[in-house]
C-alpha atoms as a PDB file:
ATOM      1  CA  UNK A   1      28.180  27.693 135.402  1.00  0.00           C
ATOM      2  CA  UNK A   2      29.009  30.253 132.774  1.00  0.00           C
ATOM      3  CA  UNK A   3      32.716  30.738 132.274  1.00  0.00           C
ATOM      4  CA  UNK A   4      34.571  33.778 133.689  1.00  0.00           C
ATOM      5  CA  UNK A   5      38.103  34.416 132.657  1.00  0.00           C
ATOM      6  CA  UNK A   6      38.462  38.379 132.913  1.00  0.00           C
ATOM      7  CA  UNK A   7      35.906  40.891 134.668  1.00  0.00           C
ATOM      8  CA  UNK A   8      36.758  44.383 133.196  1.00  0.00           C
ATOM      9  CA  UNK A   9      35.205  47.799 133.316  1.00  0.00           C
ATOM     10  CA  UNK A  10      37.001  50.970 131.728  1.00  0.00           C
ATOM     11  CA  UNK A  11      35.243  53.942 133.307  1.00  0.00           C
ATOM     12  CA  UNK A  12      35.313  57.134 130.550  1.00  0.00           C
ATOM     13  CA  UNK A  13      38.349  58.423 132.789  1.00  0.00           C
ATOM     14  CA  UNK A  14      40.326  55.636 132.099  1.00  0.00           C
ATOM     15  CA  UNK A  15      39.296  55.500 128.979  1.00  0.00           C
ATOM     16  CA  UNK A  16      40.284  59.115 128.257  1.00  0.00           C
ATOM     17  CA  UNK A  17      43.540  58.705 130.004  1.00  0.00           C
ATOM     18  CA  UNK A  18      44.740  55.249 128.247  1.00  0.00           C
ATOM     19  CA  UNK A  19      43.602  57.279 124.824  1.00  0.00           C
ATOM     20  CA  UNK A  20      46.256  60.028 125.847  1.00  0.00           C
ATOM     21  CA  UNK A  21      48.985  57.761 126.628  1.00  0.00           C
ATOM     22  CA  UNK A  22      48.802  56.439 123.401  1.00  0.00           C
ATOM     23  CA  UNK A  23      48.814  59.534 121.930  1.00  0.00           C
ATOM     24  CA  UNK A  24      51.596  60.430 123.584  1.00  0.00           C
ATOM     25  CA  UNK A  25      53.415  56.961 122.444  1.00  0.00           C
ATOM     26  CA  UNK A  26      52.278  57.885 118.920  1.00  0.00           C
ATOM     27  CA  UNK A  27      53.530  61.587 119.113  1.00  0.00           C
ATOM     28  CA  UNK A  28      56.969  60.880 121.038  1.00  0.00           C
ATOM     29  CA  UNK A  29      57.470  57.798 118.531  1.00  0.00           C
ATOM     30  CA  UNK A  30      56.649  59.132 115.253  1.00  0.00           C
ATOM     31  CA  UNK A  31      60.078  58.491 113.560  1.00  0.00           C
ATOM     32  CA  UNK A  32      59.456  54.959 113.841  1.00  0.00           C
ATOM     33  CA  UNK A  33      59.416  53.126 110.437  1.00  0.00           C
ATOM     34  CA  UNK A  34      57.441  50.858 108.603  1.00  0.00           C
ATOM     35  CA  UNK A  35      58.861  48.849 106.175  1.00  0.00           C
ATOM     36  CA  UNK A  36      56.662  46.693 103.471  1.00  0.00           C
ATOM     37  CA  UNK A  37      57.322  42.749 103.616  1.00  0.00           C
ATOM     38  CA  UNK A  38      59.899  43.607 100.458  1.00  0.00           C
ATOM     39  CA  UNK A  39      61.719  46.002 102.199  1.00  0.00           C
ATOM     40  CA  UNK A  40      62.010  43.534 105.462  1.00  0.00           C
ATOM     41  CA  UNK A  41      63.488  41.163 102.977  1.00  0.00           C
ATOM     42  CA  UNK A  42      66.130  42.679 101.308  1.00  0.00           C
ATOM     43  CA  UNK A  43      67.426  44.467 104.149  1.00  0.00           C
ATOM     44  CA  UNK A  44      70.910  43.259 105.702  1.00  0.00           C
ATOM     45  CA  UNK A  45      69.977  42.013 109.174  1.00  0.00           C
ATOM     46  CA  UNK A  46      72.032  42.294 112.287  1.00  0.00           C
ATOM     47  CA  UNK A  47      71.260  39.402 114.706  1.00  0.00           C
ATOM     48  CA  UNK A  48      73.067  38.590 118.175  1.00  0.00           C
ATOM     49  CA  UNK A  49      76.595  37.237 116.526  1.00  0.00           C
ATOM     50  CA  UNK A  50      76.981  40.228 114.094  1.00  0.00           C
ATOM     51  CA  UNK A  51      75.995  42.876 117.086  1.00  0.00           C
ATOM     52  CA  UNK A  52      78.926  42.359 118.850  1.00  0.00           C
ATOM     53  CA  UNK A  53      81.226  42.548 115.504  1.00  0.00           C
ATOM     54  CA  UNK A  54      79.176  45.680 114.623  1.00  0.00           C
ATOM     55  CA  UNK A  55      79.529  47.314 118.575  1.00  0.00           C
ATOM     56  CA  UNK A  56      83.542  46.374 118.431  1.00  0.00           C
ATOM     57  CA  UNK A  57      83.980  48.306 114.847  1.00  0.00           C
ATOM     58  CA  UNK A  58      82.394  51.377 115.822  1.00  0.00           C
ATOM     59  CA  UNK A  59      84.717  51.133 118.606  1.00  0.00           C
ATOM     60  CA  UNK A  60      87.356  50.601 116.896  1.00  0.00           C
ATOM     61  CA  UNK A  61      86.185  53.335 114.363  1.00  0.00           C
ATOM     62  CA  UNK A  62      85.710  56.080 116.891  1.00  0.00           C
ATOM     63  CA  UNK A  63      90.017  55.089 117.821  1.00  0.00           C
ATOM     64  CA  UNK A  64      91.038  55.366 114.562  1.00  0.00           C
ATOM     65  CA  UNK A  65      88.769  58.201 112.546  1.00  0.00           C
ATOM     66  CA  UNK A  66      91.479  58.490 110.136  1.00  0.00           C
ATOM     67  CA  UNK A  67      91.016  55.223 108.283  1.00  0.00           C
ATOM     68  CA  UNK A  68      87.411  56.784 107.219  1.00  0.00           C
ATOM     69  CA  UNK A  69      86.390  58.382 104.404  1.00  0.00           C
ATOM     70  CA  UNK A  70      84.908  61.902 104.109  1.00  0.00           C
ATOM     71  CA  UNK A  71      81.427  60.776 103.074  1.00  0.00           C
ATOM     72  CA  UNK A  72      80.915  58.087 105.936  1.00  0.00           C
ATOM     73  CA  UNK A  73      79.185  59.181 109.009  1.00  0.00           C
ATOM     74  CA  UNK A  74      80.615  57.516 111.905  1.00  0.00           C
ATOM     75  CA  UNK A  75      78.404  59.812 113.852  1.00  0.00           C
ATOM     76  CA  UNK A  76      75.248  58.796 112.465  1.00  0.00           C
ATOM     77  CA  UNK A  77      76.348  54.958 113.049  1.00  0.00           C
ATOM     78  CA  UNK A  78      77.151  55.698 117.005  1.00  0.00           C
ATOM     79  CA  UNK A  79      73.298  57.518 117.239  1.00  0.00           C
ATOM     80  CA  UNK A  80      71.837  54.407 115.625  1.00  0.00           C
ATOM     81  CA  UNK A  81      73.663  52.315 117.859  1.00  0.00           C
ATOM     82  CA  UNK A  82      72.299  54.736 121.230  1.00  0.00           C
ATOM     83  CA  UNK A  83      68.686  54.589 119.767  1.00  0.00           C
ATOM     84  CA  UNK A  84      68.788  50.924 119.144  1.00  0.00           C
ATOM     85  CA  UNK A  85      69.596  50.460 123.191  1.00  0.00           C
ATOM     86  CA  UNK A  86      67.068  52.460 124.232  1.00  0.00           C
ATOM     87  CA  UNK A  87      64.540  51.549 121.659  1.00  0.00           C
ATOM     88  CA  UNK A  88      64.840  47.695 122.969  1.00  0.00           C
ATOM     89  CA  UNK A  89      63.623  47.903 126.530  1.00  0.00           C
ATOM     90  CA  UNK A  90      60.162  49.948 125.338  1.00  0.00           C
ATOM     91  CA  UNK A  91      60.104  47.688 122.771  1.00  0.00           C
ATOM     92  CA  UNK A  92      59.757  44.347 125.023  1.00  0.00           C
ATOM     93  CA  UNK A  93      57.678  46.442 127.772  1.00  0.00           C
ATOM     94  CA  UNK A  94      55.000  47.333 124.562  1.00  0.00           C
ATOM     95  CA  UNK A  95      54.787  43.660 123.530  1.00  0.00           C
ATOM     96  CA  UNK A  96      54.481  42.571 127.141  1.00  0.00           C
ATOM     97  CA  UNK A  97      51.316  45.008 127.100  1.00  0.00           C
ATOM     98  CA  UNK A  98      50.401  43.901 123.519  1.00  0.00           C
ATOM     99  CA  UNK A  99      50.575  40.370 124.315  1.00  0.00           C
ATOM    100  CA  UNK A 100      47.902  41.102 127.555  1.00  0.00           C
ATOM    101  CA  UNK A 101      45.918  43.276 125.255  1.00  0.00           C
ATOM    102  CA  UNK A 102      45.283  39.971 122.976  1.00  0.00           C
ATOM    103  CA  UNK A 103      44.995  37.625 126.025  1.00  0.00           C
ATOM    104  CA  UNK A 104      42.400  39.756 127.576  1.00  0.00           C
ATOM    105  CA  UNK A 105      40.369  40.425 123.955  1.00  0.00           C
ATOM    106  CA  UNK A 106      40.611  36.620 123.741  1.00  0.00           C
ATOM    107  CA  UNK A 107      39.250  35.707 127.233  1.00  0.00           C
ATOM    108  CA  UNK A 108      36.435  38.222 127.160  1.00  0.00           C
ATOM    109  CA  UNK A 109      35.885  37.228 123.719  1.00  0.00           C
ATOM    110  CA  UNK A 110      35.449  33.564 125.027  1.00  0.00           C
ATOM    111  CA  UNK A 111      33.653  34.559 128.257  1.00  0.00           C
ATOM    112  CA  UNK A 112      31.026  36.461 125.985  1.00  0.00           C
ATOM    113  CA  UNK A 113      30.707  33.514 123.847  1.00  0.00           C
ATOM    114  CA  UNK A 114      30.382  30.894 126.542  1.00  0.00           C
ATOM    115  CA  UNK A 115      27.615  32.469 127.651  1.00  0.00           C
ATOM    116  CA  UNK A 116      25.543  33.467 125.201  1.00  0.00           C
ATOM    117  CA  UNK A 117      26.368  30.007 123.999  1.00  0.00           C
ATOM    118  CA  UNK A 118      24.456  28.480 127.874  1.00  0.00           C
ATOM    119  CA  UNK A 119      22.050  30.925 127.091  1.00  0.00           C
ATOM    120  CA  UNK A 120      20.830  29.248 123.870  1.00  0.00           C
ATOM    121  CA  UNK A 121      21.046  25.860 125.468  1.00  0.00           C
ATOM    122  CA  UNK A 122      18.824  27.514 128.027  1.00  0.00           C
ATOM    123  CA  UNK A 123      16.143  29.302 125.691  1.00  0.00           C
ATOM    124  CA  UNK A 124      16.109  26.394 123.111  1.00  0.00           C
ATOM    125  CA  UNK A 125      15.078  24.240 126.317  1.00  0.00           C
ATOM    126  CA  UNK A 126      12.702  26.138 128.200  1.00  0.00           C
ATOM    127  CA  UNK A 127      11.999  29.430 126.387  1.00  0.00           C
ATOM    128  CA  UNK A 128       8.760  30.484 123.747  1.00  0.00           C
ATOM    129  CA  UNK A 129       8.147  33.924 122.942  1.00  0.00           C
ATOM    130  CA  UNK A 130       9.034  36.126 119.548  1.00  0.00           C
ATOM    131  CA  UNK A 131      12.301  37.426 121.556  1.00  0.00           C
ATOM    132  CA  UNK A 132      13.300  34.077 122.123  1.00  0.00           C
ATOM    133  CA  UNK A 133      12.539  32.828 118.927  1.00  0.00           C
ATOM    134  CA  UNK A 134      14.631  35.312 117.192  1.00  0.00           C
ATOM    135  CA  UNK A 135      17.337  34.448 119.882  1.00  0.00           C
ATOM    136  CA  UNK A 136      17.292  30.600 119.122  1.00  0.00           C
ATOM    137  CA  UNK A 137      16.804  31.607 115.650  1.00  0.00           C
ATOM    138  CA  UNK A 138      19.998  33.586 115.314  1.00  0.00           C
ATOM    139  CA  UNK A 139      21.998  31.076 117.403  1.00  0.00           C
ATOM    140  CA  UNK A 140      20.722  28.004 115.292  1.00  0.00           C
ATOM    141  CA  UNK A 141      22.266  29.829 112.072  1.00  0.00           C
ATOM    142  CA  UNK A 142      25.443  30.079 113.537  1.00  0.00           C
ATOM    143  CA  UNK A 143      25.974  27.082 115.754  1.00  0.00           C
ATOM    144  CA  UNK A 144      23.098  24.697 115.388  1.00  0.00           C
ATOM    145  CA  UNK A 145      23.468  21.390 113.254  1.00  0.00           C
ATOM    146  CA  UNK A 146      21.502  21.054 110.611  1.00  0.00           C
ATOM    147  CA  UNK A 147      20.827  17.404 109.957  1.00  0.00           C
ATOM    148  CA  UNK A 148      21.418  16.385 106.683  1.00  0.00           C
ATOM    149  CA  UNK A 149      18.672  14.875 104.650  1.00  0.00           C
ATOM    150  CA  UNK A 150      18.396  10.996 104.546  1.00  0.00           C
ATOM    151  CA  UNK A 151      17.702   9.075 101.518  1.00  0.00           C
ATOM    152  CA  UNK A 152      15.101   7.643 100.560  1.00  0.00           C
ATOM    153  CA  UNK A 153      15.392   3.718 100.353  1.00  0.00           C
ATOM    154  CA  UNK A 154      15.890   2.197  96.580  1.00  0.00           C
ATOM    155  CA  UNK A 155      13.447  -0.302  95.789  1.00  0.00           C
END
């Protein structure tokens, strides 16, 4: 029996609508960045320790503004620090969907294969005809094993 891991049909509605959503995605996220693999590298990095150290001294900042210099923009520092929070939820929730967008392309990747793959078996069993030949033909190129020549004894 042929393998069946996903059964999907997008009707041209759904289609139409998913294409808008990620329009909309596209348009209301369009100050995102994207940084080259150099940039990723030399950047400082904040990871769990240093977030609470960072959170505490823009606390602490926002108590005493006095301490600061004209030039640095405490401000700026407490919007990051907003956008980051509610950049983080999306941000899971999109590679939830991403990671089901891959597992799905995968399955009906494999579900396709698996049975085009019974088909051959079938055709290169039972079926003649040009069509078929072609079929087996194709198939053979990519998955059949070609056997590879013996020698011939040495006298």
């Amino acid at each position: 029996m042929t393998q069946n891991l996903i059964s999907m049909v997008f009707s041209t509605d759904d289609l139409a609508a998913i294409d808008a959503a990620v329009a909309t995605l596209e348009e209301k996220l369009a100050r995102l960045v994207e940084l080259s693999i150099d940039e990723r590298r030399e950047l400082n990095k904040m990871g769990d320790k240093s977030e609470a150290a960072c959170r505490q001294t823009l606390v602490v900042l926002a108590q005493n503004p006095q301490i600061l210099p004209p030039n640095f923009d405490l401000a700026e520092a407490q919007r990051d620090l907003v956008a980051l929070d509610q950049l983080r939820p999306l941000a899971v929730r999109i590679r939830q969907l991403a990671n089901k967008i891959d597992d799905s392309e995968m399955a009906l990747g494999s579900d396709i294969l698996s049975s085009a793959l019974e088909g051959y078996a079938l055709a290169k069993a039972v079926g003649k005809g040009a069509a078929l030949d072609a079929m087996r033909e194709s198939m053979a190129q990519r998955y059949g094993h070609r056997r590879k020549a013996s020698k011939a004894p040495v006298s």
